[in-house]
PDB file of N, CA and C in Angstrom:
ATOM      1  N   UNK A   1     164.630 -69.222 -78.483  1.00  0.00           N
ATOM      2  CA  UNK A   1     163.671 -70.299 -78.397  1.00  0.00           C
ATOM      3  C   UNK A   1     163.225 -70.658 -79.816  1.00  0.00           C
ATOM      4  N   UNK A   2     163.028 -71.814 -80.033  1.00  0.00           N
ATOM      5  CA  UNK A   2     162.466 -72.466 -81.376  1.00  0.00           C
ATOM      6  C   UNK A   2     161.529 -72.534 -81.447  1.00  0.00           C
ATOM      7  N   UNK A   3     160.681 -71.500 -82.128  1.00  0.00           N
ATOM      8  CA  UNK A   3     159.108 -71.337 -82.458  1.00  0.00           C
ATOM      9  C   UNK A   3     158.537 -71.562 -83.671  1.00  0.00           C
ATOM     10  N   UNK A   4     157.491 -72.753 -84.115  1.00  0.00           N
ATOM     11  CA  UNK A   4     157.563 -73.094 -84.962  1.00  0.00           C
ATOM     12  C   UNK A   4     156.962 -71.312 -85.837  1.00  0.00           C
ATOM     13  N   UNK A   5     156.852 -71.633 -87.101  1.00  0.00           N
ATOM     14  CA  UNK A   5     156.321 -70.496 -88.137  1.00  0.00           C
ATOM     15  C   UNK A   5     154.576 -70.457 -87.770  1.00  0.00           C
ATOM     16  N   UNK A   6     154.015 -71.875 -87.915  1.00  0.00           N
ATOM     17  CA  UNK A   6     152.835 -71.242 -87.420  1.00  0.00           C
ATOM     18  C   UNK A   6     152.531 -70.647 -85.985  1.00  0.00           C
ATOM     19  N   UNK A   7     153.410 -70.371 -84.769  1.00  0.00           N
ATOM     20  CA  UNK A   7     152.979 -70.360 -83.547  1.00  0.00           C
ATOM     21  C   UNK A   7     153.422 -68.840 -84.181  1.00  0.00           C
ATOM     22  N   UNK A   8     154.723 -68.359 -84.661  1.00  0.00           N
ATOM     23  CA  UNK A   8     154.722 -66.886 -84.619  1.00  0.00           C
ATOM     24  C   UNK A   8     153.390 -66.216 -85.337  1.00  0.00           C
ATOM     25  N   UNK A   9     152.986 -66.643 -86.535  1.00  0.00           N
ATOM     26  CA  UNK A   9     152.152 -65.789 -86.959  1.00  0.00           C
ATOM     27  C   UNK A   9     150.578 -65.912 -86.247  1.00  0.00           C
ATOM     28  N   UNK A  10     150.343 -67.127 -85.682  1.00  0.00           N
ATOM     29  CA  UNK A  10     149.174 -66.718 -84.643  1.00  0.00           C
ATOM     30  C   UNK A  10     149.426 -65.724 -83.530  1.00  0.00           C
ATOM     31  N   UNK A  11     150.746 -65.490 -82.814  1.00  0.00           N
ATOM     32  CA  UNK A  11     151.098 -64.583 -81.979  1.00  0.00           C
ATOM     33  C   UNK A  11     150.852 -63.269 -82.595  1.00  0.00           C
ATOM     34  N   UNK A  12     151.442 -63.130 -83.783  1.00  0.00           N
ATOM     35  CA  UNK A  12     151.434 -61.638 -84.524  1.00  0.00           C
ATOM     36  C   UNK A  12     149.680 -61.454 -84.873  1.00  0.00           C
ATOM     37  N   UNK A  13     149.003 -62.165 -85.099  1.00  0.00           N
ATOM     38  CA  UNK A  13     148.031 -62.090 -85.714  1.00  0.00           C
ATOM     39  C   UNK A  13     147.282 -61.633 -84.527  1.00  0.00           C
ATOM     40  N   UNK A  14     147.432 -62.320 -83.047  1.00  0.00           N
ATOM     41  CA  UNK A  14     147.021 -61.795 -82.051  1.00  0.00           C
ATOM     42  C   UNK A  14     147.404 -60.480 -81.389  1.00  0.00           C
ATOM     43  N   UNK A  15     148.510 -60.264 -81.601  1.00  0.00           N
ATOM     44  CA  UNK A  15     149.136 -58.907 -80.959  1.00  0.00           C
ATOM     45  C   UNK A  15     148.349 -57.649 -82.594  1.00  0.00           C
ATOM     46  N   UNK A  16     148.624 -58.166 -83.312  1.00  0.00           N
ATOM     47  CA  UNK A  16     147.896 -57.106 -84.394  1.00  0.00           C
ATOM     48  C   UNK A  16     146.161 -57.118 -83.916  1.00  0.00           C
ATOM     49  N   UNK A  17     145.679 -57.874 -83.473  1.00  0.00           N
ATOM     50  CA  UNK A  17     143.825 -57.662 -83.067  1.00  0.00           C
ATOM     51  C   UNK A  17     144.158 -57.502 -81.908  1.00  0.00           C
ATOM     52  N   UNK A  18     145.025 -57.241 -80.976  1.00  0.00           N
ATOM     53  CA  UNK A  18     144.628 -56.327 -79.911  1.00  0.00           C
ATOM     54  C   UNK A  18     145.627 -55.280 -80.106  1.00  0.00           C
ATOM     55  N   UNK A  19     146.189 -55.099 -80.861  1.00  0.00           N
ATOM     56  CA  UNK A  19     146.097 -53.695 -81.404  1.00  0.00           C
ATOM     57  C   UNK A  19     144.846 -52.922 -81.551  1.00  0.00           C
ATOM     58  N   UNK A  20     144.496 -53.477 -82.743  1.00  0.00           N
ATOM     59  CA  UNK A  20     142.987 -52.993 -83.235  1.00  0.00           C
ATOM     60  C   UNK A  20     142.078 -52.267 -82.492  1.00  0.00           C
ATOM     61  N   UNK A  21     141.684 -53.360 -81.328  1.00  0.00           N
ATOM     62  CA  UNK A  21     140.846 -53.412 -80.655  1.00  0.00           C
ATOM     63  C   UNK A  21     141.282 -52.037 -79.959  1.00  0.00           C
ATOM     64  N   UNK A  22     142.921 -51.610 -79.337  1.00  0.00           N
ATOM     65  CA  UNK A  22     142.796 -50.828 -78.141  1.00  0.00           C
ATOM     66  C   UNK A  22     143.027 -49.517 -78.962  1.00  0.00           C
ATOM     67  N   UNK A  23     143.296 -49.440 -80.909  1.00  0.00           N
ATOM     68  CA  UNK A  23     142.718 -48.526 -81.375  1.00  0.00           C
ATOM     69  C   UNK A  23     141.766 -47.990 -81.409  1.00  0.00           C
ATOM     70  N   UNK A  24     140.622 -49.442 -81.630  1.00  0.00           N
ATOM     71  CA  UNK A  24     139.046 -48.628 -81.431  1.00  0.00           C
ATOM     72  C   UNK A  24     138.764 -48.264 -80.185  1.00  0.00           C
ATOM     73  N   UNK A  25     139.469 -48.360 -79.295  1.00  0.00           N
ATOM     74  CA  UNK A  25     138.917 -47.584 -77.706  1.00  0.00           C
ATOM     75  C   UNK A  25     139.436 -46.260 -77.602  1.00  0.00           C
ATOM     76  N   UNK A  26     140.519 -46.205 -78.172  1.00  0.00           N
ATOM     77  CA  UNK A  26     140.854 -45.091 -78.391  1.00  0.00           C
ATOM     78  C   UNK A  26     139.930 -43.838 -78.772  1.00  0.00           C
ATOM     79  N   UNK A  27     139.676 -44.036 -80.088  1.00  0.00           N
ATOM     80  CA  UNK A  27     138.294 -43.643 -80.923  1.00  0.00           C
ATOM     81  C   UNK A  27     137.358 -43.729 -80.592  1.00  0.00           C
ATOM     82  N   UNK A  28     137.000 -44.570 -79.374  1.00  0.00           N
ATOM     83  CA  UNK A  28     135.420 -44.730 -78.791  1.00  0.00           C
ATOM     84  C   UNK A  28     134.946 -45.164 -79.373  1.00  0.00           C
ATOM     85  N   UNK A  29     135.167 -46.399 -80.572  1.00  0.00           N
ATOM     86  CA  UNK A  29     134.555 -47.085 -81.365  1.00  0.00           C
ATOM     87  C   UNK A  29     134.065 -48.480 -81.042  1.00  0.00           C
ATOM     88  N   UNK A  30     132.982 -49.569 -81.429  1.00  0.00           N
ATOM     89  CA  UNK A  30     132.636 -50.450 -80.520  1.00  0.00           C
ATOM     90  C   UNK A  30     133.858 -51.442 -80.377  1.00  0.00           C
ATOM     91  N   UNK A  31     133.611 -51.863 -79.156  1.00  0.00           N
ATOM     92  CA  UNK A  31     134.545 -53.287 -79.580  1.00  0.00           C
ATOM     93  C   UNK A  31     134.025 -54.503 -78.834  1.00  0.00           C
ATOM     94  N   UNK A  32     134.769 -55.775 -79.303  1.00  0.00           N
ATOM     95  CA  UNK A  32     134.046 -57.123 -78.746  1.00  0.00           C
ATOM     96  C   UNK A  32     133.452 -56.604 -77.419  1.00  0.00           C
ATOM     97  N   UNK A  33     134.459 -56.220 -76.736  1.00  0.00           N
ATOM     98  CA  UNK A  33     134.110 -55.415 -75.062  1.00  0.00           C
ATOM     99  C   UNK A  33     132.621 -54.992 -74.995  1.00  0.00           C
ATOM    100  N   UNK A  34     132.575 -54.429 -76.098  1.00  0.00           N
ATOM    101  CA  UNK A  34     131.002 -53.526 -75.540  1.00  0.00           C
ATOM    102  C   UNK A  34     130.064 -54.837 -75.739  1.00  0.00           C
ATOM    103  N   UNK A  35     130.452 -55.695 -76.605  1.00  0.00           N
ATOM    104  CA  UNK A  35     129.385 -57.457 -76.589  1.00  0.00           C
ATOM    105  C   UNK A  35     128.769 -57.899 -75.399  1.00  0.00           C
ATOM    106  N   UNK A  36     129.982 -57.706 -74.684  1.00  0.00           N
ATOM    107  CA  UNK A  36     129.881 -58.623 -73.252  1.00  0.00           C
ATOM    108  C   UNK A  36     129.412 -57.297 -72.286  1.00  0.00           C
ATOM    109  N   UNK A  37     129.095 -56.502 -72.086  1.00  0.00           N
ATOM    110  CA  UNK A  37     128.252 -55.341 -71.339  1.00  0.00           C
ATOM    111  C   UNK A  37     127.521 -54.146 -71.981  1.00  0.00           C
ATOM    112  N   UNK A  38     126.816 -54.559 -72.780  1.00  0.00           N
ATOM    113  CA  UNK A  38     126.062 -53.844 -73.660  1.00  0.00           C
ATOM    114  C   UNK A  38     125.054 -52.607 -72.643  1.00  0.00           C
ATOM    115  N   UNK A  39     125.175 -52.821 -71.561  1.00  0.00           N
ATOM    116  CA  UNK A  39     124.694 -52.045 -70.510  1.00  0.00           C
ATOM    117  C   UNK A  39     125.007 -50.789 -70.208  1.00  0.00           C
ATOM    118  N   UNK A  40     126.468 -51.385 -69.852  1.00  0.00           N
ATOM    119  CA  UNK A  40     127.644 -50.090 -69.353  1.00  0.00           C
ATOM    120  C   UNK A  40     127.857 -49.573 -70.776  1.00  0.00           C
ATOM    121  N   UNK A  41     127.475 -49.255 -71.978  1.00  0.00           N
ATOM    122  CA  UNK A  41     127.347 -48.155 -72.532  1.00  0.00           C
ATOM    123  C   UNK A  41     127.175 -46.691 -72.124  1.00  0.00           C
ATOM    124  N   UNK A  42     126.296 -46.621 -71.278  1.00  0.00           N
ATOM    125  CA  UNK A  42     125.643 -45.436 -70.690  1.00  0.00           C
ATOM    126  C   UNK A  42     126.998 -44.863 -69.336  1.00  0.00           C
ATOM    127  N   UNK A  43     127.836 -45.652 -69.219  1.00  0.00           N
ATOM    128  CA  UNK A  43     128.457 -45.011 -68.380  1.00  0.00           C
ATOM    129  C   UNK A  43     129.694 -44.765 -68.879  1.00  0.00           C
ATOM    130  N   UNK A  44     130.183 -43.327 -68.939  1.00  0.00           N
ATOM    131  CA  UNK A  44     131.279 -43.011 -69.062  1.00  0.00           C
ATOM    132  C   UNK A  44     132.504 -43.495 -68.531  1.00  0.00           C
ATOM    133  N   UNK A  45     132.418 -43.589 -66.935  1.00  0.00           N
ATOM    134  CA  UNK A  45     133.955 -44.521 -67.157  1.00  0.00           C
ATOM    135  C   UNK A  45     134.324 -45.945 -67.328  1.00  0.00           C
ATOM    136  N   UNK A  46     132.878 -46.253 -68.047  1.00  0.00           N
ATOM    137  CA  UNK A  46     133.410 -47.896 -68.884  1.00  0.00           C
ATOM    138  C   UNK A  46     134.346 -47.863 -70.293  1.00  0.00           C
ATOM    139  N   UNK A  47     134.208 -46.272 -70.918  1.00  0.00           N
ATOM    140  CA  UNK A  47     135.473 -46.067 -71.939  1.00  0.00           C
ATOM    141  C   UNK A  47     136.617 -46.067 -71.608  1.00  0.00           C
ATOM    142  N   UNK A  48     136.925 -45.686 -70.165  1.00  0.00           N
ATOM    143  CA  UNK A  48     138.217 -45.536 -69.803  1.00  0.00           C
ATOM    144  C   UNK A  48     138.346 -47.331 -68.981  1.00  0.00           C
ATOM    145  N   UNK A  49     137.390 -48.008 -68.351  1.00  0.00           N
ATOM    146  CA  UNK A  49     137.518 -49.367 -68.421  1.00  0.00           C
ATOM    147  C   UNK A  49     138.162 -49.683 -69.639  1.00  0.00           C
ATOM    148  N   UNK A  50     137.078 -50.223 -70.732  1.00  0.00           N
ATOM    149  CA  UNK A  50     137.576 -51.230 -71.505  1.00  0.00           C
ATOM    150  C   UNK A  50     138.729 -50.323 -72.161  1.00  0.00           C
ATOM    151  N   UNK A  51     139.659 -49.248 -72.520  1.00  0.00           N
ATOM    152  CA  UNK A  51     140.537 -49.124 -72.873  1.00  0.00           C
ATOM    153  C   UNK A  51     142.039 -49.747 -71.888  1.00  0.00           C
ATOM    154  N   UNK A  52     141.814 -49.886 -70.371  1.00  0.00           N
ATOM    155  CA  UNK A  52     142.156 -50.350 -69.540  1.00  0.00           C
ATOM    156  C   UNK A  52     142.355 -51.754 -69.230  1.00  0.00           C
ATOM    157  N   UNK A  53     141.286 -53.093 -70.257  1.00  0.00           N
ATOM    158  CA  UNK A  53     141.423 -53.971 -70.429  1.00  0.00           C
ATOM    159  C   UNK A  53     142.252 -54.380 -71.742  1.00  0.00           C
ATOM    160  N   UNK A  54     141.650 -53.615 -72.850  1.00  0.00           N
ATOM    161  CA  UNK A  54     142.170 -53.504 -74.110  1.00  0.00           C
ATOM    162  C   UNK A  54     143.816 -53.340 -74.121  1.00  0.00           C
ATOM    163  N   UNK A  55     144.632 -52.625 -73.433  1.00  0.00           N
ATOM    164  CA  UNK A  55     145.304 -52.473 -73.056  1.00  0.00           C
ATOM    165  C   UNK A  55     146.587 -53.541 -72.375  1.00  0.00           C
ATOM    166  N   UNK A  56     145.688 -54.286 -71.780  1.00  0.00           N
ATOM    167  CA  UNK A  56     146.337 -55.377 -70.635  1.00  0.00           C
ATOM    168  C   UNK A  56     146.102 -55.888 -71.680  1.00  0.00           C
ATOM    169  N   UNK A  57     145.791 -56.619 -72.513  1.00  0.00           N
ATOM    170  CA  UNK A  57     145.755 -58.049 -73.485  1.00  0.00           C
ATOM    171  C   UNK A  57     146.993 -57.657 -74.265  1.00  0.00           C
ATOM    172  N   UNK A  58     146.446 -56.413 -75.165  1.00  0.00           N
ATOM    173  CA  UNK A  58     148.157 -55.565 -75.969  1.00  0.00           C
ATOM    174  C   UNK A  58     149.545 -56.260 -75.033  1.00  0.00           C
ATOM    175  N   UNK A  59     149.253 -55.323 -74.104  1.00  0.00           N
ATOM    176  CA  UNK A  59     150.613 -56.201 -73.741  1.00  0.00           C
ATOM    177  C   UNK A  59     150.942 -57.107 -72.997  1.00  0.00           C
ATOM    178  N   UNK A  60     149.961 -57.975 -72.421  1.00  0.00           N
ATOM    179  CA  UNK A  60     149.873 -59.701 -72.347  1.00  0.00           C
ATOM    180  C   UNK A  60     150.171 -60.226 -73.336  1.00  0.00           C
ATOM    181  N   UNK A  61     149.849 -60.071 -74.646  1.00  0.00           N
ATOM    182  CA  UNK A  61     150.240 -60.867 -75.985  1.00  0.00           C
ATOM    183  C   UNK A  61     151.693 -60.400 -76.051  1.00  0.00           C
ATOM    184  N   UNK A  62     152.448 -59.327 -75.931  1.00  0.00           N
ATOM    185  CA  UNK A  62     153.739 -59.099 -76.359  1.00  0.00           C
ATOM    186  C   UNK A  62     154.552 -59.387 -75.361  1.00  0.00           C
ATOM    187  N   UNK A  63     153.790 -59.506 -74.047  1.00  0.00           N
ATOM    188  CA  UNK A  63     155.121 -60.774 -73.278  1.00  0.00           C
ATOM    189  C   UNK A  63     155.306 -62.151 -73.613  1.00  0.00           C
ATOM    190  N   UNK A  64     154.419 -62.145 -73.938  1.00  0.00           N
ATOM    191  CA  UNK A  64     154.618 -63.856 -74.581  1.00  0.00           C
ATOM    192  C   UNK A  64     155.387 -63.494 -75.563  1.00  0.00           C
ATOM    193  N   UNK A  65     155.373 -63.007 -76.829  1.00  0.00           N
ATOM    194  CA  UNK A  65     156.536 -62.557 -77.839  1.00  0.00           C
ATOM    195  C   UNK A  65     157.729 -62.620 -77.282  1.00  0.00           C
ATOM    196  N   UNK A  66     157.665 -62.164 -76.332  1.00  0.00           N
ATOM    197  CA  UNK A  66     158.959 -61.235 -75.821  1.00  0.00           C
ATOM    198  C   UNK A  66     159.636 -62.967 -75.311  1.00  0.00           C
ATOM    199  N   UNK A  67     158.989 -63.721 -74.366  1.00  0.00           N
ATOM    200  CA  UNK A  67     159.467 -64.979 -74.015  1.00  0.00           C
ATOM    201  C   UNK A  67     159.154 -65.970 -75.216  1.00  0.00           C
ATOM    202  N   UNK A  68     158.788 -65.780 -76.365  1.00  0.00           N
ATOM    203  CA  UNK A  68     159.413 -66.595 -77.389  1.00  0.00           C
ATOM    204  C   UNK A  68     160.037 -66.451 -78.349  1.00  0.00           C
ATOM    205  N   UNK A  69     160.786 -65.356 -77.897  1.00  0.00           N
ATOM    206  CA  UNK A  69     161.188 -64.165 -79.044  1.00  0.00           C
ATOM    207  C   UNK A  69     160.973 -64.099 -80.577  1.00  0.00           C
ATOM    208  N   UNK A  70     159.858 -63.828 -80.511  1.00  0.00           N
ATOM    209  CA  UNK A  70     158.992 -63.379 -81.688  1.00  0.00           C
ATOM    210  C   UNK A  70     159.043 -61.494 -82.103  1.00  0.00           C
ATOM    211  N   UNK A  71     159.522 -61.849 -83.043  1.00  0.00           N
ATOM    212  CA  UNK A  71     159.678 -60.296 -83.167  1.00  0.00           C
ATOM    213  C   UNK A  71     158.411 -59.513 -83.684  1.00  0.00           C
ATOM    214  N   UNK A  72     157.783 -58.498 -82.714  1.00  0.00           N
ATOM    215  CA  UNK A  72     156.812 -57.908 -82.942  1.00  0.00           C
ATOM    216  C   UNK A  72     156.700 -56.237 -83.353  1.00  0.00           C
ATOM    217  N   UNK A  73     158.406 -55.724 -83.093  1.00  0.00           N
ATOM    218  CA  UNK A  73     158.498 -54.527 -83.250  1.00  0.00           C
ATOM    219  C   UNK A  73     158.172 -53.573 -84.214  1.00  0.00           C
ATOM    220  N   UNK A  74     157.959 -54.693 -84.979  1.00  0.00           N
ATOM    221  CA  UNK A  74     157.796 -54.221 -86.701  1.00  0.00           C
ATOM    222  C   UNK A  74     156.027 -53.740 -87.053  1.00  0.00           C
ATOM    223  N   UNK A  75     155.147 -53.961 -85.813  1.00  0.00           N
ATOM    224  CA  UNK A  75     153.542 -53.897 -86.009  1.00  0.00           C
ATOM    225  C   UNK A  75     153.702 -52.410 -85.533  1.00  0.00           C
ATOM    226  N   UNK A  76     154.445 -51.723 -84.855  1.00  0.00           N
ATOM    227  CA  UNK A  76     154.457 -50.365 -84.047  1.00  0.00           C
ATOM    228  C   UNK A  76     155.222 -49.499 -84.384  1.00  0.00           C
ATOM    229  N   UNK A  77     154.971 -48.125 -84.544  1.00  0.00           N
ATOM    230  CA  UNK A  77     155.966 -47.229 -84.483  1.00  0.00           C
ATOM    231  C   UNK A  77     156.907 -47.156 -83.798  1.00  0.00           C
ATOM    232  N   UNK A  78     157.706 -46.079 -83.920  1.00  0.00           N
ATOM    233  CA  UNK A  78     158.846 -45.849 -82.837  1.00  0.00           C
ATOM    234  C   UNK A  78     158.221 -45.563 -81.397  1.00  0.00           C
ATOM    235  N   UNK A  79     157.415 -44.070 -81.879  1.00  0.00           N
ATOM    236  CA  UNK A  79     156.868 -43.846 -80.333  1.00  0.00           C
ATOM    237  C   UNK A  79     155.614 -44.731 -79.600  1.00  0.00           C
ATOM    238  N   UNK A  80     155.253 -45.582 -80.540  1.00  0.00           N
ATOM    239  CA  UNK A  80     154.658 -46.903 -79.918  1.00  0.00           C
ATOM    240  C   UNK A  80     155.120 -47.538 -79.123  1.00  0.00           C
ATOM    241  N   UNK A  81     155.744 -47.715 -79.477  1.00  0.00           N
ATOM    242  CA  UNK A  81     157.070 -48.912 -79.009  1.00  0.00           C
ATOM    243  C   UNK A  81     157.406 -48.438 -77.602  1.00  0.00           C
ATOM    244  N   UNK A  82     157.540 -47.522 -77.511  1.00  0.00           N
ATOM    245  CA  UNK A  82     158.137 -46.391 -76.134  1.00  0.00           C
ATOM    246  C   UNK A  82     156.917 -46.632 -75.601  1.00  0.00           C
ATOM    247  N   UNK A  83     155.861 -46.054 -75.943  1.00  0.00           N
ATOM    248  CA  UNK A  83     154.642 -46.474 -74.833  1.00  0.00           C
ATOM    249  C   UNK A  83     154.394 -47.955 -73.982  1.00  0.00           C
ATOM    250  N   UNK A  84     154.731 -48.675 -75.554  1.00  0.00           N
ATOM    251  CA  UNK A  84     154.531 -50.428 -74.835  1.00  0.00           C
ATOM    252  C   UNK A  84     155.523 -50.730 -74.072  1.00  0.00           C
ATOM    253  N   UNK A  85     156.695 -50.265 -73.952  1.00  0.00           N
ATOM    254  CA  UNK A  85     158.029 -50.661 -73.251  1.00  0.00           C
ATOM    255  C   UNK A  85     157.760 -50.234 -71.862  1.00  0.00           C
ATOM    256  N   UNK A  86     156.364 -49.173 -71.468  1.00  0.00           N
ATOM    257  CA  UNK A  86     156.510 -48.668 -70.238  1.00  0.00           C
ATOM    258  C   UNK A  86     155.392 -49.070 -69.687  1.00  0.00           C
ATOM    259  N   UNK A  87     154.964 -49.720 -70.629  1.00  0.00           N
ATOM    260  CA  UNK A  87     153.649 -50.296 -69.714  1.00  0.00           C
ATOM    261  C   UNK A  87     152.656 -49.706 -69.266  1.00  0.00           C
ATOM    262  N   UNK A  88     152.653 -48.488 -69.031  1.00  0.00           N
ATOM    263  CA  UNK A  88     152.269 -47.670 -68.378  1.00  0.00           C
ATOM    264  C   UNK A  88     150.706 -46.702 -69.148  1.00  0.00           C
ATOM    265  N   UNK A  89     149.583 -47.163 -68.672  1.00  0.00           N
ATOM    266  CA  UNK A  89     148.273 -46.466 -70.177  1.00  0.00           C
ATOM    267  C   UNK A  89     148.140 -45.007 -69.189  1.00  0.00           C
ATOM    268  N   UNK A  90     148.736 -44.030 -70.089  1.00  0.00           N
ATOM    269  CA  UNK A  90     148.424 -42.847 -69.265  1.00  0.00           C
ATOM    270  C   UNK A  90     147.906 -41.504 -70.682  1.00  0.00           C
ATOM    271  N   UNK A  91     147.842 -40.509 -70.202  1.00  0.00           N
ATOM    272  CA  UNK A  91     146.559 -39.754 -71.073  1.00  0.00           C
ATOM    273  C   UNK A  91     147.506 -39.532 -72.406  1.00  0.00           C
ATOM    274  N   UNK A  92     148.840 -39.768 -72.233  1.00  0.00           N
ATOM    275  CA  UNK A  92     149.900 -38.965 -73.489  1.00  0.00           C
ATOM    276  C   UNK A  92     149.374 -40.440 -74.161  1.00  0.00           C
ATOM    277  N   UNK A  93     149.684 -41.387 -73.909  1.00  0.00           N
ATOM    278  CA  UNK A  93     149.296 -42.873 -74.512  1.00  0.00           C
ATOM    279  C   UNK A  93     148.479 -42.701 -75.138  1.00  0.00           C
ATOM    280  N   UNK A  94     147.073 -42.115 -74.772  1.00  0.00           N
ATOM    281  CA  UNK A  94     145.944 -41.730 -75.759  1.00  0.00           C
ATOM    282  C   UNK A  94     145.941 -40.805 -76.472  1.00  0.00           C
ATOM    283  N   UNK A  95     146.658 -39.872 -76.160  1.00  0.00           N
ATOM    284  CA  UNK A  95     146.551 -38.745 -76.913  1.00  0.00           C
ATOM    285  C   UNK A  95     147.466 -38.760 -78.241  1.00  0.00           C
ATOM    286  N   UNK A  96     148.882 -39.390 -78.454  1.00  0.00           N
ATOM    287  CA  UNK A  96     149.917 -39.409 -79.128  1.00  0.00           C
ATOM    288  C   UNK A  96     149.902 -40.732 -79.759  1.00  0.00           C
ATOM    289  N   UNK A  97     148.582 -41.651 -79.476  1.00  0.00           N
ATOM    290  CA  UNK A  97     149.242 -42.778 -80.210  1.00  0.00           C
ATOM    291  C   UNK A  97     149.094 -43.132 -81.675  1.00  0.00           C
ATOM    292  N   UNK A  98     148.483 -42.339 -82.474  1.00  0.00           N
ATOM    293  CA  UNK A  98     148.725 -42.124 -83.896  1.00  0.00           C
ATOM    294  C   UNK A  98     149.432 -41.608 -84.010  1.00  0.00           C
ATOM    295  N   UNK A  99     149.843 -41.036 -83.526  1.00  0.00           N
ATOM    296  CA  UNK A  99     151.226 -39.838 -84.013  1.00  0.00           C
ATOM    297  C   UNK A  99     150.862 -38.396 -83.005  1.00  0.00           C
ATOM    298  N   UNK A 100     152.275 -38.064 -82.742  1.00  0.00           N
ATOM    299  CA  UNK A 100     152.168 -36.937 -81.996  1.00  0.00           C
ATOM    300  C   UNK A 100     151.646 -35.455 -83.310  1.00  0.00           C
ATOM    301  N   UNK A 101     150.827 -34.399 -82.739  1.00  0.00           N
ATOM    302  CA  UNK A 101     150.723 -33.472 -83.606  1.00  0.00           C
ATOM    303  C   UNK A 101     151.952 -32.813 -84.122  1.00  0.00           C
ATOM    304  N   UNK A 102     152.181 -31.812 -85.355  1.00  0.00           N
ATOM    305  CA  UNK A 102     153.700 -30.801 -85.430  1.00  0.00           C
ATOM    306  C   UNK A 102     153.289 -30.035 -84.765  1.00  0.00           C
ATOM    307  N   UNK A 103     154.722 -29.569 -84.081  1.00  0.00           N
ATOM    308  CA  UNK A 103     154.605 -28.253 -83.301  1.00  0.00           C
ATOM    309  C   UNK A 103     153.619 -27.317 -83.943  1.00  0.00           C
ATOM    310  N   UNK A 104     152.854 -26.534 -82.930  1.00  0.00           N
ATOM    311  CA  UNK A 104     152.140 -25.410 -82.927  1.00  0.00           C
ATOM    312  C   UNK A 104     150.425 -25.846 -84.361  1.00  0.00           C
ATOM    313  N   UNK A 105     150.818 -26.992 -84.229  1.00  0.00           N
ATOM    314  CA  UNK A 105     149.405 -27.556 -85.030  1.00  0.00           C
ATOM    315  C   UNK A 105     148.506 -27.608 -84.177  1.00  0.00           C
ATOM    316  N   UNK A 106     147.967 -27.508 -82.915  1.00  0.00           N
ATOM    317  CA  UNK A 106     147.078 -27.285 -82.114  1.00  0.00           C
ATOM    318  C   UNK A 106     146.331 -25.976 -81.761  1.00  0.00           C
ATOM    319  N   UNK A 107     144.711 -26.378 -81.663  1.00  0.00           N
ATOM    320  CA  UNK A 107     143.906 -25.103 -81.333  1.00  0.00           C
ATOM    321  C   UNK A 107     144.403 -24.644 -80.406  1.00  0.00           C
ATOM    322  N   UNK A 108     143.999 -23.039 -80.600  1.00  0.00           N
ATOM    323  CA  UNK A 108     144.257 -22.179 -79.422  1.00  0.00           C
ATOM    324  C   UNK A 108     142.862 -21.574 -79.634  1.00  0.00           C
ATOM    325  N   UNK A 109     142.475 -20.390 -78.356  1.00  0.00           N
ATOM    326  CA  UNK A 109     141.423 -19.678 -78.585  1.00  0.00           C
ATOM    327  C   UNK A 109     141.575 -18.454 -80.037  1.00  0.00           C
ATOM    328  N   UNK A 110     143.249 -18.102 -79.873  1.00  0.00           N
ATOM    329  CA  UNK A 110     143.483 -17.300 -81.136  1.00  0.00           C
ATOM    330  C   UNK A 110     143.561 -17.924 -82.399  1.00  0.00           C
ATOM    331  N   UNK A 111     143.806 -19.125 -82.486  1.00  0.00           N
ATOM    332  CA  UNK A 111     143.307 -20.060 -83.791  1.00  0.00           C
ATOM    333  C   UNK A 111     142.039 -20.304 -84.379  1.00  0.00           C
ATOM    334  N   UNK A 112     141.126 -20.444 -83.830  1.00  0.00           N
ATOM    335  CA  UNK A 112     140.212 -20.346 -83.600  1.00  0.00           C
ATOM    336  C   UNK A 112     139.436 -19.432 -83.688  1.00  0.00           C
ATOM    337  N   UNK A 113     139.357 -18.167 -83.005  1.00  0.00           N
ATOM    338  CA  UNK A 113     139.067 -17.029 -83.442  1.00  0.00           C
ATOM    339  C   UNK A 113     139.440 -16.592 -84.949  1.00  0.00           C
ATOM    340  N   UNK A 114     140.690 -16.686 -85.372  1.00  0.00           N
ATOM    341  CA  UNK A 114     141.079 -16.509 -86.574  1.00  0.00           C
ATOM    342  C   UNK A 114     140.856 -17.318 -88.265  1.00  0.00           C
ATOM    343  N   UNK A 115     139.784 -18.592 -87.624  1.00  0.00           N
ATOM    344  CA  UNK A 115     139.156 -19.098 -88.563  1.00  0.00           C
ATOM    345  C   UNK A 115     137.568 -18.625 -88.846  1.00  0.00           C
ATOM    346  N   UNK A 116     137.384 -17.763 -87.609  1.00  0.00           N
ATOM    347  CA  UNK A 116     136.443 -17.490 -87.895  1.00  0.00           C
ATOM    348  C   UNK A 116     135.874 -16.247 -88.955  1.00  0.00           C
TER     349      UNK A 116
END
């Protein structure tokens, strides 16, 4: 499809801010989201909401890419990329999406103990 230059980089510019955005949910950091229900602060599963909306826009914006073939692959890692391809927001999604830890880099109770 023939997309002019300015339609791709408003697409990218959009798929990069909802990036952002479903970074800071990640982090539990504010986002436009918390603007519009400044209420549901107090409730815990409005983090797992708006990461749930945050989410759906991410990849609402990259189907449209995808049907104007705009290449967006280049904003994401590899194992990004694998997450967005599945659509799918599940706890590894949150947990791995900066980067997975190196093996055996995770607390244990004997790690732990042993810093102490």
């Amino acid at each position: 499809m023939n997309v002019s230059k300015a339609m791709q980089k408003y697409i990218l510019e959009k798929i990069d801010g909802a990036k952002l955005q479903f970074e800071r949910t990640i982090e539990c950091k504010h986002t436009e989201f918390d603007d519009l229900y400044p209420y549901m602060g107090d409730h815990p599963q409005f983090f797992w909401y708006k990461r749930y909306v945050a989410w759906t826009e991410l990849i609402t914006y990259l189907q449209i890419a995808r049907e104007l073939e705009i290449d967006w692959e280049g904003l994401f890692t590899d194992e990004q990329r694998a997450f967005l391809e599945k659509k799918v927001l599940e706890g590894k999604v949150l947990n791995d999406w900066f980067g997975s830890p190196p093996p055996g880099s995770g607390d244990t109770p004997e790690t732990i103990k042993d810093r102490s």
